[in-house]
PDB file of N, CA and C in Angstrom:
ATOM      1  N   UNK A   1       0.840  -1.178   0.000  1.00  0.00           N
ATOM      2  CA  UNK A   1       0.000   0.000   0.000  1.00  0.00           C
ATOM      3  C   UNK A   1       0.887   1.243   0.000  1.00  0.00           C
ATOM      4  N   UNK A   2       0.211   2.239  -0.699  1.00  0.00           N
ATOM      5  CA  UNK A   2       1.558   3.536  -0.971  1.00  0.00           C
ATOM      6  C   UNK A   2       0.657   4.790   0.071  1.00  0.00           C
ATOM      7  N   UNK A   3       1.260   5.311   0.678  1.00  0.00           N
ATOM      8  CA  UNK A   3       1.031   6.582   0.999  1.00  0.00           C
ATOM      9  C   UNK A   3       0.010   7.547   0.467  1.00  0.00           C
ATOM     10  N   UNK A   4      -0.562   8.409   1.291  1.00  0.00           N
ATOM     11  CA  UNK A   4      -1.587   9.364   0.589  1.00  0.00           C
ATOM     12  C   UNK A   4      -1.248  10.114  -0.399  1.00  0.00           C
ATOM     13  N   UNK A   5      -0.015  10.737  -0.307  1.00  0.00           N
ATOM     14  CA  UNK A   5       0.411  11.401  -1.181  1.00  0.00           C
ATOM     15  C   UNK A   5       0.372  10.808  -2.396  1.00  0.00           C
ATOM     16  N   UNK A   6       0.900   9.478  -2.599  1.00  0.00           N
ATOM     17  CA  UNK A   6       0.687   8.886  -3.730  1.00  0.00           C
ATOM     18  C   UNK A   6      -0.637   8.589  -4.438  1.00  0.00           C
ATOM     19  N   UNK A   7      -1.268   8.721  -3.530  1.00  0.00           N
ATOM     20  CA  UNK A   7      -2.732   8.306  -3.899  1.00  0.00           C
ATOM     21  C   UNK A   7      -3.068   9.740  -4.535  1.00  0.00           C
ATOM     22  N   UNK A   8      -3.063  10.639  -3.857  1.00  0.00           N
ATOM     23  CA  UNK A   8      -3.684  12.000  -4.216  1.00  0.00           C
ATOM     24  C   UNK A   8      -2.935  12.146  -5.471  1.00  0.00           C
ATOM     25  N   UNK A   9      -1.868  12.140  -6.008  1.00  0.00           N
ATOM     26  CA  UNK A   9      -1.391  12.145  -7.408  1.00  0.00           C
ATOM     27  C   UNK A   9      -1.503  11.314  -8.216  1.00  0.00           C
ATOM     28  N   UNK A  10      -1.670  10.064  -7.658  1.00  0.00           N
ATOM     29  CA  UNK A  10      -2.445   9.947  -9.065  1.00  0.00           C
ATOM     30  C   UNK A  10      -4.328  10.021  -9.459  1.00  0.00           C
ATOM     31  N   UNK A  11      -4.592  10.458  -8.253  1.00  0.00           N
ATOM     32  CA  UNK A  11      -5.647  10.694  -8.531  1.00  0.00           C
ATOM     33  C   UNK A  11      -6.258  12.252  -9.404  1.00  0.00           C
ATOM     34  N   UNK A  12      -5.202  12.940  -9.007  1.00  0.00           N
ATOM     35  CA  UNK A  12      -4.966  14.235  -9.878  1.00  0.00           C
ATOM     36  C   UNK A  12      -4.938  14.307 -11.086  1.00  0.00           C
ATOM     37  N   UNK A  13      -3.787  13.138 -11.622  1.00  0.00           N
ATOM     38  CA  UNK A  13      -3.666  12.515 -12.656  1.00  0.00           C
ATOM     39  C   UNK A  13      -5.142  12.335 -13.305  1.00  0.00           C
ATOM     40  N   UNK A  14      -5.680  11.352 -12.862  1.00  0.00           N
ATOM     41  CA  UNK A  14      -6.562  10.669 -13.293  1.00  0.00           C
ATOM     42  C   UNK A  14      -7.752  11.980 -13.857  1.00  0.00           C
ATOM     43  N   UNK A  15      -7.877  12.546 -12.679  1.00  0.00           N
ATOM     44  CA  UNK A  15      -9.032  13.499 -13.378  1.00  0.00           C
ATOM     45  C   UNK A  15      -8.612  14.654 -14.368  1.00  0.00           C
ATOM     46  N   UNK A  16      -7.346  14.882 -14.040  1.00  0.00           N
ATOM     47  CA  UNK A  16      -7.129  15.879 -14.996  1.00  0.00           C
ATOM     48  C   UNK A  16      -6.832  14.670 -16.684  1.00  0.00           C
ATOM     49  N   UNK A  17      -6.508  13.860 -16.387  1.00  0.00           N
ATOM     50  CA  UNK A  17      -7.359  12.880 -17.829  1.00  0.00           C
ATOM     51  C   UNK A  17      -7.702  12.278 -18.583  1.00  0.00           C
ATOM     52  N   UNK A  18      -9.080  12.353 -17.252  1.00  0.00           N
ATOM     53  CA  UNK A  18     -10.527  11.598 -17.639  1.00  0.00           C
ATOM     54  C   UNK A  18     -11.086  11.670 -18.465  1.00  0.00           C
ATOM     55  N   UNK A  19     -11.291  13.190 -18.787  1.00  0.00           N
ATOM     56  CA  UNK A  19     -12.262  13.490 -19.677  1.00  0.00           C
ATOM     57  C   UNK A  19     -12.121  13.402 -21.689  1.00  0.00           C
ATOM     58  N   UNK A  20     -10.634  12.961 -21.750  1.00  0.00           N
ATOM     59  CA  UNK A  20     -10.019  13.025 -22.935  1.00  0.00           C
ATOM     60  C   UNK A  20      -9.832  11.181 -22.587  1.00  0.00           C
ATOM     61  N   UNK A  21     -10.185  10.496 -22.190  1.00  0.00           N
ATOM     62  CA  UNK A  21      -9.399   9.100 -22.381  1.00  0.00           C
ATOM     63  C   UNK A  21     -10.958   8.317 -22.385  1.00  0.00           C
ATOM     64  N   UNK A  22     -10.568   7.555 -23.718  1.00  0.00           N
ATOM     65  CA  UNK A  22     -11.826   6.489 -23.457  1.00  0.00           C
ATOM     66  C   UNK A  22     -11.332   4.756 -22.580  1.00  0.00           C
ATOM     67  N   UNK A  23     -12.185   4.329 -22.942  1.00  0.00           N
ATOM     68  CA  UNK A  23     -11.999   3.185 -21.653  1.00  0.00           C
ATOM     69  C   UNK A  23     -10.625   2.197 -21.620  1.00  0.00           C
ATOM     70  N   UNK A  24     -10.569   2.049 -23.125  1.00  0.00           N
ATOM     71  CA  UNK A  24      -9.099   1.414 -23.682  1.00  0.00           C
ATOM     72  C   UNK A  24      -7.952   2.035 -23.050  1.00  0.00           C
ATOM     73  N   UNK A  25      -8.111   3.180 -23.373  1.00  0.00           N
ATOM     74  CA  UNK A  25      -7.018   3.988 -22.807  1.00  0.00           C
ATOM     75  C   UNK A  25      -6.952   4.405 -21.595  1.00  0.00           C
ATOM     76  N   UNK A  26      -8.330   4.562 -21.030  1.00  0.00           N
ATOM     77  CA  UNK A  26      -8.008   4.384 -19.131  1.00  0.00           C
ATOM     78  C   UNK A  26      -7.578   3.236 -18.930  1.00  0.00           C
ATOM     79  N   UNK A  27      -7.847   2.255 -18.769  1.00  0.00           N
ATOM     80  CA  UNK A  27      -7.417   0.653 -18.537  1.00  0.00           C
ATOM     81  C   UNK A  27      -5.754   0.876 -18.898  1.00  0.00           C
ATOM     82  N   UNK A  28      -5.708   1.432 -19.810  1.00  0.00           N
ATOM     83  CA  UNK A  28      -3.712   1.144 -20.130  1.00  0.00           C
ATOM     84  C   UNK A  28      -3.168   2.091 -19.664  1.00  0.00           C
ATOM     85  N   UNK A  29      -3.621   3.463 -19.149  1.00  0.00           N
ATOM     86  CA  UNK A  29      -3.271   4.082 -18.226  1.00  0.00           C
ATOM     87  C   UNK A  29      -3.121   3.755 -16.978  1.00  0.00           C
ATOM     88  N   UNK A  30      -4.211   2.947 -16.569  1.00  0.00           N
ATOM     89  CA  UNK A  30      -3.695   2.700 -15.145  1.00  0.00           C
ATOM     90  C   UNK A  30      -3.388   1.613 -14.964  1.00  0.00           C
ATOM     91  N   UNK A  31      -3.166   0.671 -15.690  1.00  0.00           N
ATOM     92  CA  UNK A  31      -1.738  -0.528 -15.737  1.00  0.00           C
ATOM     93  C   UNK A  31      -0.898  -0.071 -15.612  1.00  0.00           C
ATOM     94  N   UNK A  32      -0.594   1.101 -16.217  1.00  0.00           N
ATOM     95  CA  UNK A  32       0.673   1.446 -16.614  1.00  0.00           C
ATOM     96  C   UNK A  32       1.283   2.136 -15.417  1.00  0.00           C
ATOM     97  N   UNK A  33       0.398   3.072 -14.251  1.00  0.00           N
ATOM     98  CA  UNK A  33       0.749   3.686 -13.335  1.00  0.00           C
ATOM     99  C   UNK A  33       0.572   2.477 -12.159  1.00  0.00           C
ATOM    100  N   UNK A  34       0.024   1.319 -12.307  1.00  0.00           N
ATOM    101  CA  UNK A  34      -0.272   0.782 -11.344  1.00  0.00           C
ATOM    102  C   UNK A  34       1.338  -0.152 -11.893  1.00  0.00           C
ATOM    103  N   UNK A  35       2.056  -0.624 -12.946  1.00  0.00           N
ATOM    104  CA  UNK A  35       3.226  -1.061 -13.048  1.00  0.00           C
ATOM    105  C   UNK A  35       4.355   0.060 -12.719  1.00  0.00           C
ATOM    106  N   UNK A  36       4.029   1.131 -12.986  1.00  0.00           N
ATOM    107  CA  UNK A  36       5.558   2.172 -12.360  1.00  0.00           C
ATOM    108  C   UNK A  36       5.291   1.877 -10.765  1.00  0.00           C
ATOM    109  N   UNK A  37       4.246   1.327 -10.134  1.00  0.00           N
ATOM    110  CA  UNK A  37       3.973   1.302  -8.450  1.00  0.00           C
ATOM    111  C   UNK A  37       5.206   0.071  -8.138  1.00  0.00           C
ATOM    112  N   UNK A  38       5.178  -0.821  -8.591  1.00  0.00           N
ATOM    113  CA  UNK A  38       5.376  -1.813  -8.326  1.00  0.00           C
ATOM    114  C   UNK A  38       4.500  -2.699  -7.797  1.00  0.00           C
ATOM    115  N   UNK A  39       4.904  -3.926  -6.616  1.00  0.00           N
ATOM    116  CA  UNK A  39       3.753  -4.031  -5.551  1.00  0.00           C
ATOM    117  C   UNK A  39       3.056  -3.927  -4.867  1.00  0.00           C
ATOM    118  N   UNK A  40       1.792  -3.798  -4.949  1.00  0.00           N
ATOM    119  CA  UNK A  40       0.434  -3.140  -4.761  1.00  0.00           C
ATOM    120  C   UNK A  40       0.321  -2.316  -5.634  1.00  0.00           C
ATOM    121  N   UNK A  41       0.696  -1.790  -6.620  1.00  0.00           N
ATOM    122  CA  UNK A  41       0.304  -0.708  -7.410  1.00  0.00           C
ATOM    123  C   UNK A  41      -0.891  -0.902  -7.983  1.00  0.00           C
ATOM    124  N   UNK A  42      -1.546  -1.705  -8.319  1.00  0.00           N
ATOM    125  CA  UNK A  42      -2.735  -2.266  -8.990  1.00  0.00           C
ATOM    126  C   UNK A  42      -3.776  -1.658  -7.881  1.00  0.00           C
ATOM    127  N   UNK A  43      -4.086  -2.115  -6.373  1.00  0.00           N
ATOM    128  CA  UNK A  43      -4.536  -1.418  -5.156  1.00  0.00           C
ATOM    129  C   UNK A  43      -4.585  -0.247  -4.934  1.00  0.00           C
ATOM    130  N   UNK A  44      -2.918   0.335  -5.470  1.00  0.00           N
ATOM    131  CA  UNK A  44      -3.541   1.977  -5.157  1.00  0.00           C
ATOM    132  C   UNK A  44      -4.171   2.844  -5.981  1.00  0.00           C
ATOM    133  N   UNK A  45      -4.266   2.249  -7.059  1.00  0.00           N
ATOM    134  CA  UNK A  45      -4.154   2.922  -8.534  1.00  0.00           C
ATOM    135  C   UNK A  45      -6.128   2.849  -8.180  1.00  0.00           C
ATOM    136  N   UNK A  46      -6.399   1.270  -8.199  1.00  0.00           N
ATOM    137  CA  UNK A  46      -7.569   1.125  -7.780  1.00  0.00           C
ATOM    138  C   UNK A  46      -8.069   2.168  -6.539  1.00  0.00           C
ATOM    139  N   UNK A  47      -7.802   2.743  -5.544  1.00  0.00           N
ATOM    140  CA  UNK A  47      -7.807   3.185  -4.657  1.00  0.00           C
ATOM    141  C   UNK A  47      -8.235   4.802  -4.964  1.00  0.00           C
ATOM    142  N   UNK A  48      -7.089   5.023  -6.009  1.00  0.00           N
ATOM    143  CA  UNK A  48      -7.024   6.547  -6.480  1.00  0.00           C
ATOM    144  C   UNK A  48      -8.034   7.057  -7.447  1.00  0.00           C
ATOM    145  N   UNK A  49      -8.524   6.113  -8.025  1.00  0.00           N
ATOM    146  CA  UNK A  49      -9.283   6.108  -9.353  1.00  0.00           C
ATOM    147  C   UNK A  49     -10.667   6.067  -9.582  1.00  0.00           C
ATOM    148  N   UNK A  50     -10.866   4.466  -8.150  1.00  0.00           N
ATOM    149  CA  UNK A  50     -12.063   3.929  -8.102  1.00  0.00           C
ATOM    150  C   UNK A  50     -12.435   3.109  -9.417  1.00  0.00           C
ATOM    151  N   UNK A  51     -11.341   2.732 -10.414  1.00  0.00           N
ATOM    152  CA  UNK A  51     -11.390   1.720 -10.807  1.00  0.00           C
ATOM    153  C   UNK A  51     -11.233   0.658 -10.326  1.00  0.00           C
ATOM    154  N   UNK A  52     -11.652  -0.576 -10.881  1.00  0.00           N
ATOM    155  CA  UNK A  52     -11.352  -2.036 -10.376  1.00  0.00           C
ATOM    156  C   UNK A  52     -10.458  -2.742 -10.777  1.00  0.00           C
ATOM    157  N   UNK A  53      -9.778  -3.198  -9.554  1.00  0.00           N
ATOM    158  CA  UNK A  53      -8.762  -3.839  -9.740  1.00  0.00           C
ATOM    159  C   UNK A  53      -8.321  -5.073 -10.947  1.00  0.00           C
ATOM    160  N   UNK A  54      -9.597  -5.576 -11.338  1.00  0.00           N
ATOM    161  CA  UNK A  54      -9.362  -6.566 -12.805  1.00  0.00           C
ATOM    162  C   UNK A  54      -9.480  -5.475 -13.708  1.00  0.00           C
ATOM    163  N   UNK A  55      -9.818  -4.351 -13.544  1.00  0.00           N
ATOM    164  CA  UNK A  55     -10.069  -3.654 -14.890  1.00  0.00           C
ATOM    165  C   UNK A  55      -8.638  -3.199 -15.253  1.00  0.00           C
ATOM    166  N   UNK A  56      -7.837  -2.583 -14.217  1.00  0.00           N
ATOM    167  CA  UNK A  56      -6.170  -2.621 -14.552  1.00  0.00           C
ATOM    168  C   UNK A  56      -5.569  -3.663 -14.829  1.00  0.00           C
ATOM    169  N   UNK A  57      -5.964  -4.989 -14.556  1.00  0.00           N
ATOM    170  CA  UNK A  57      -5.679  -6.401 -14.778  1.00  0.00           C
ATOM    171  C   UNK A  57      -5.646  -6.413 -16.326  1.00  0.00           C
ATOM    172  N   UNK A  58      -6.807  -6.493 -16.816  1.00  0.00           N
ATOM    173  CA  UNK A  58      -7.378  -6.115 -18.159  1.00  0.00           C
ATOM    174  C   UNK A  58      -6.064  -5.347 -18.770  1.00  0.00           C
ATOM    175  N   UNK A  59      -5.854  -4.326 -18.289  1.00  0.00           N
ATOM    176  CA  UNK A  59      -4.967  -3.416 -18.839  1.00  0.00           C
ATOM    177  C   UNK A  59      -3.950  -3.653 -19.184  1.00  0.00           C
ATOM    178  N   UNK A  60      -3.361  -4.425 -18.331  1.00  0.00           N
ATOM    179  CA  UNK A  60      -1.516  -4.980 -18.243  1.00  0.00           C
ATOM    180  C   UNK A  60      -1.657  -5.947 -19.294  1.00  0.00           C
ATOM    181  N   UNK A  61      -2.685  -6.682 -19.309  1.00  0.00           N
ATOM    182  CA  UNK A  61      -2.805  -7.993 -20.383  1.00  0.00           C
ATOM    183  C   UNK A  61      -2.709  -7.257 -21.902  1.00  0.00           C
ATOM    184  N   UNK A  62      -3.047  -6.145 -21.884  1.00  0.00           N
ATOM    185  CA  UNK A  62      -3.731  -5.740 -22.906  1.00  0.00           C
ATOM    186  C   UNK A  62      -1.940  -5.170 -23.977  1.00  0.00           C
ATOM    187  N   UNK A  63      -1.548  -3.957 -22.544  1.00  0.00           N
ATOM    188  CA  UNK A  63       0.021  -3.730 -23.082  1.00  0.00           C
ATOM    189  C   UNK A  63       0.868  -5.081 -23.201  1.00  0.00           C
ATOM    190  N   UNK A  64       1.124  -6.136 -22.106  1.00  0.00           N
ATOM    191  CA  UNK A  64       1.531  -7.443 -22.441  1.00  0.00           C
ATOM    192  C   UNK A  64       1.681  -8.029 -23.849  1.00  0.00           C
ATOM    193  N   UNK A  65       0.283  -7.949 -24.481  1.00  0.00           N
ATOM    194  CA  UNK A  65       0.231  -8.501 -25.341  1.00  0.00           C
ATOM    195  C   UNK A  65       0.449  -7.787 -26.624  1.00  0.00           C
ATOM    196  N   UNK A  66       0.205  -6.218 -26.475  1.00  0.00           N
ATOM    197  CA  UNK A  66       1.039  -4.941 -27.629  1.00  0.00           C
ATOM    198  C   UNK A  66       2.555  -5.516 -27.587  1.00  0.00           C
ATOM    199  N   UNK A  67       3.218  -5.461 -26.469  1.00  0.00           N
ATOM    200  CA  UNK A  67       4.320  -5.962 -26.709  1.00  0.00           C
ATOM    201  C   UNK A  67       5.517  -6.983 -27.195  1.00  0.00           C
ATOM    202  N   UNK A  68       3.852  -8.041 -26.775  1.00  0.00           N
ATOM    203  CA  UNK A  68       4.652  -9.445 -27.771  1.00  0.00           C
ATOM    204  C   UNK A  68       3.903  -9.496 -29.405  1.00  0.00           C
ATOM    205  N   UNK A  69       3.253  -8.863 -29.252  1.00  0.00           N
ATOM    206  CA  UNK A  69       2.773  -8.743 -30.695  1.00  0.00           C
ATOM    207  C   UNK A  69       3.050  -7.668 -31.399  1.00  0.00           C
ATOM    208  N   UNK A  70       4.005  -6.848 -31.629  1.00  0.00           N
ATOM    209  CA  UNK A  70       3.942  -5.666 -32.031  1.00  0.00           C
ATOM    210  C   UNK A  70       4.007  -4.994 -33.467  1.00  0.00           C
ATOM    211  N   UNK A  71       3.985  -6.311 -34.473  1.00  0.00           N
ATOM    212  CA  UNK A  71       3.012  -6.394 -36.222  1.00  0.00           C
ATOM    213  C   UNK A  71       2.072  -6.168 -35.994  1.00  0.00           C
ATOM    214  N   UNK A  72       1.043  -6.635 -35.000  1.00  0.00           N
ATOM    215  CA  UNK A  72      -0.331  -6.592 -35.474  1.00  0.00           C
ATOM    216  C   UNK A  72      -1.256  -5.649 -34.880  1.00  0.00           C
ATOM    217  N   UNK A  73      -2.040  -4.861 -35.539  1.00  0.00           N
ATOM    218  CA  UNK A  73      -2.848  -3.736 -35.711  1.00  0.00           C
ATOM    219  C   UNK A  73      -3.919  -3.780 -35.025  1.00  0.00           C
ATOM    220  N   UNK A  74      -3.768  -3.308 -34.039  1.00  0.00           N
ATOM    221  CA  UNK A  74      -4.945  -3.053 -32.743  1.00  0.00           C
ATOM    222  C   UNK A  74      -6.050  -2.574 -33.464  1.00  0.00           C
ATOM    223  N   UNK A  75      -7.160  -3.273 -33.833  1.00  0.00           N
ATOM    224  CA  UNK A  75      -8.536  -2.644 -34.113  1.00  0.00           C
ATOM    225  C   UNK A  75      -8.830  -1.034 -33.374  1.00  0.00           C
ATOM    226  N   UNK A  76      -9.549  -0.311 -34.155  1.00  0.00           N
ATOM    227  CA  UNK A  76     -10.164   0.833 -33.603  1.00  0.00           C
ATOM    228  C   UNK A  76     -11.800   0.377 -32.519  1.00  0.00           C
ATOM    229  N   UNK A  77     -11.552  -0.890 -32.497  1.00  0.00           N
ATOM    230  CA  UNK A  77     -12.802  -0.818 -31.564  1.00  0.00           C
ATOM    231  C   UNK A  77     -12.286  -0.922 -30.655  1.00  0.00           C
ATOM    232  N   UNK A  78     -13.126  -0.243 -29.012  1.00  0.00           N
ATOM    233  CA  UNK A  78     -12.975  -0.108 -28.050  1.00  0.00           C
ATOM    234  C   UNK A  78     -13.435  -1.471 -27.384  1.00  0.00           C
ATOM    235  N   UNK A  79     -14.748  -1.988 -27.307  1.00  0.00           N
ATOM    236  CA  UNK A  79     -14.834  -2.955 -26.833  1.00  0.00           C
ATOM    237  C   UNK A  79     -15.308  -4.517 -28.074  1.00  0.00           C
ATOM    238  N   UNK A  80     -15.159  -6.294 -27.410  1.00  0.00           N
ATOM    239  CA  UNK A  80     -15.258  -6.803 -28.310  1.00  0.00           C
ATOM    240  C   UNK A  80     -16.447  -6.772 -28.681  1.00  0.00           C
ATOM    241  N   UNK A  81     -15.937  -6.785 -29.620  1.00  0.00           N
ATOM    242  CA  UNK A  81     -17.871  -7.357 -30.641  1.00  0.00           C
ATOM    243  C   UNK A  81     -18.338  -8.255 -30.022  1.00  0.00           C
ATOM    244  N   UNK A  82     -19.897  -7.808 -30.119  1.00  0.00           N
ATOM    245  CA  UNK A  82     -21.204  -9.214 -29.863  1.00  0.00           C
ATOM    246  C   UNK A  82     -21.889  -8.278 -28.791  1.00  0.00           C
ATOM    247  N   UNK A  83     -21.662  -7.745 -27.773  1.00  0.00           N
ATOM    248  CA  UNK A  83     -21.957  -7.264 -26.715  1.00  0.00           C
ATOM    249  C   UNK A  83     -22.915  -6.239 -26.858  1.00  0.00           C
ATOM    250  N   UNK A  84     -23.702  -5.723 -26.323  1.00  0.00           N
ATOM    251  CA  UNK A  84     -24.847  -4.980 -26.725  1.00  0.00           C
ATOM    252  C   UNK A  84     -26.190  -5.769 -26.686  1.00  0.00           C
ATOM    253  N   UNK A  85     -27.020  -4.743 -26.936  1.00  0.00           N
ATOM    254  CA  UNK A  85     -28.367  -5.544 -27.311  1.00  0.00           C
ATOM    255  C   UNK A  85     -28.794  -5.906 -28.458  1.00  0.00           C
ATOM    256  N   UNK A  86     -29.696  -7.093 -28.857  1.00  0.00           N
ATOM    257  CA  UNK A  86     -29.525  -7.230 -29.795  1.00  0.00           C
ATOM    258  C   UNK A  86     -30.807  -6.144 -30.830  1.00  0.00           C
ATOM    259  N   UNK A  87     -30.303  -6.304 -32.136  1.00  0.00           N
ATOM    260  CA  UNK A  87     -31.296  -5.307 -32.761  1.00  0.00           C
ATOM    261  C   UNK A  87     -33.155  -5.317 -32.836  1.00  0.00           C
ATOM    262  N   UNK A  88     -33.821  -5.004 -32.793  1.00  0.00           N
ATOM    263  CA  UNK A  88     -35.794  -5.535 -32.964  1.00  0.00           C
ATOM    264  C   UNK A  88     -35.610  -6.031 -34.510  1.00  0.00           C
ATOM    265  N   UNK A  89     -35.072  -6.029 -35.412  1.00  0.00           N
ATOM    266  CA  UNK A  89     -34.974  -6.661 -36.412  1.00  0.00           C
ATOM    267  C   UNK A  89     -35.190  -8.552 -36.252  1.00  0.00           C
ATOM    268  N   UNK A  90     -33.976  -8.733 -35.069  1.00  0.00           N
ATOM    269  CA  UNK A  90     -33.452  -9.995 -34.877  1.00  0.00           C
ATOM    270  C   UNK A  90     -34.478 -11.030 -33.573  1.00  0.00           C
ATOM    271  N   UNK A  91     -34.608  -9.926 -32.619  1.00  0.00           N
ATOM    272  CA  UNK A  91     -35.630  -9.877 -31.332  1.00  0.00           C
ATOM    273  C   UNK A  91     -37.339 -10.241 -32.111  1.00  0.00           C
ATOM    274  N   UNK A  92     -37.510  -9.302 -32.771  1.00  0.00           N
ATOM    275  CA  UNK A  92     -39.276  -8.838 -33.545  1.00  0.00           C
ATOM    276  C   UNK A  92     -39.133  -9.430 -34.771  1.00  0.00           C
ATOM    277  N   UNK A  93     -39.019 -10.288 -35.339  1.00  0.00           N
ATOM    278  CA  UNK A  93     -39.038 -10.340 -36.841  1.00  0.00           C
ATOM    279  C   UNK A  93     -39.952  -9.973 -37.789  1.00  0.00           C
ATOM    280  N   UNK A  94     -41.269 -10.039 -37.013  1.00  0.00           N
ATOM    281  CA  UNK A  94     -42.642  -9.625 -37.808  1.00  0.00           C
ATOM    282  C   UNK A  94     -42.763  -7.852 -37.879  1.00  0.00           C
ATOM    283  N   UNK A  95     -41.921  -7.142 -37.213  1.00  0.00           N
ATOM    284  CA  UNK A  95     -41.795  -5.701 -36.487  1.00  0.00           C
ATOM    285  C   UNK A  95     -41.906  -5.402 -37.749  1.00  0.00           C
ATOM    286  N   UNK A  96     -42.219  -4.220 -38.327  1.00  0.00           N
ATOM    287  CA  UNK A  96     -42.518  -3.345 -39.831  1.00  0.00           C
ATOM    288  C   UNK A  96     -41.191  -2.481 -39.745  1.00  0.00           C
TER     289      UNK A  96
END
C-alpha cells in the first residue's frame, strides 16, 4: 500500500485525464501507473481512481500482449464485438 500522497497524485492525474481518455485507454493508463507502483500498485491505482482492480488487470494484459505482438494492428474498436443488445430486427421479426 503507498502513501496518501501517492494516492492524491495519481488521482490528480486521473481526473485531470478523464475526460479526454476512453476506456481502452483508461485501462492502459492505469496498468501502466499501477506497473511504475510496483507491488500493490494495482490497489492503489484502484484506490485513487475507483477503478477495479481486474479492470487494470485487463490493462496490463492488454500492453503485455502490444508488446509481444507488435506487427499486429490493434482494431479501432474499443470494446469486443457481440456485446450490446440485440437489434428488434433480430428480437421482432414480424416488427414493420
Amino acid at each position: 500500500m503507498q502513501d496518501a500522497t501517492t494516492i492524491e497524485r495519481i488521482r490528480q492525474k486521473y481526473l485531470a485525464l478523464g475526460p479526454v481518455m476512453d476506456e481502452r485507454i483508461r485501462r492502459q493508463w492505469a496498468a501502466t501507473e499501477a506497473s511504475a507502483l510496483g507491488w500493490g500498485g494495482a490497489s492503489t491505482v484502484s484506490i485513487a481512481t475507483g477503478l477495479a482492480r481486474n479492470t487494470i488487470s485487463v490493462g496490463t494484459r492488454e500492453l503485455e500482449y502490444r508488446q509481444t505482438h507488435p506487427d499486429e494492428i490493434v482494431g479501432v474498436r474499443i470494446r469486443s464485438p457481440g456485446g450490446g443488445r440485440k437489434s428488434l430486427g433480430e428480437t421482432a421479426p414480424g416488427l414493420l
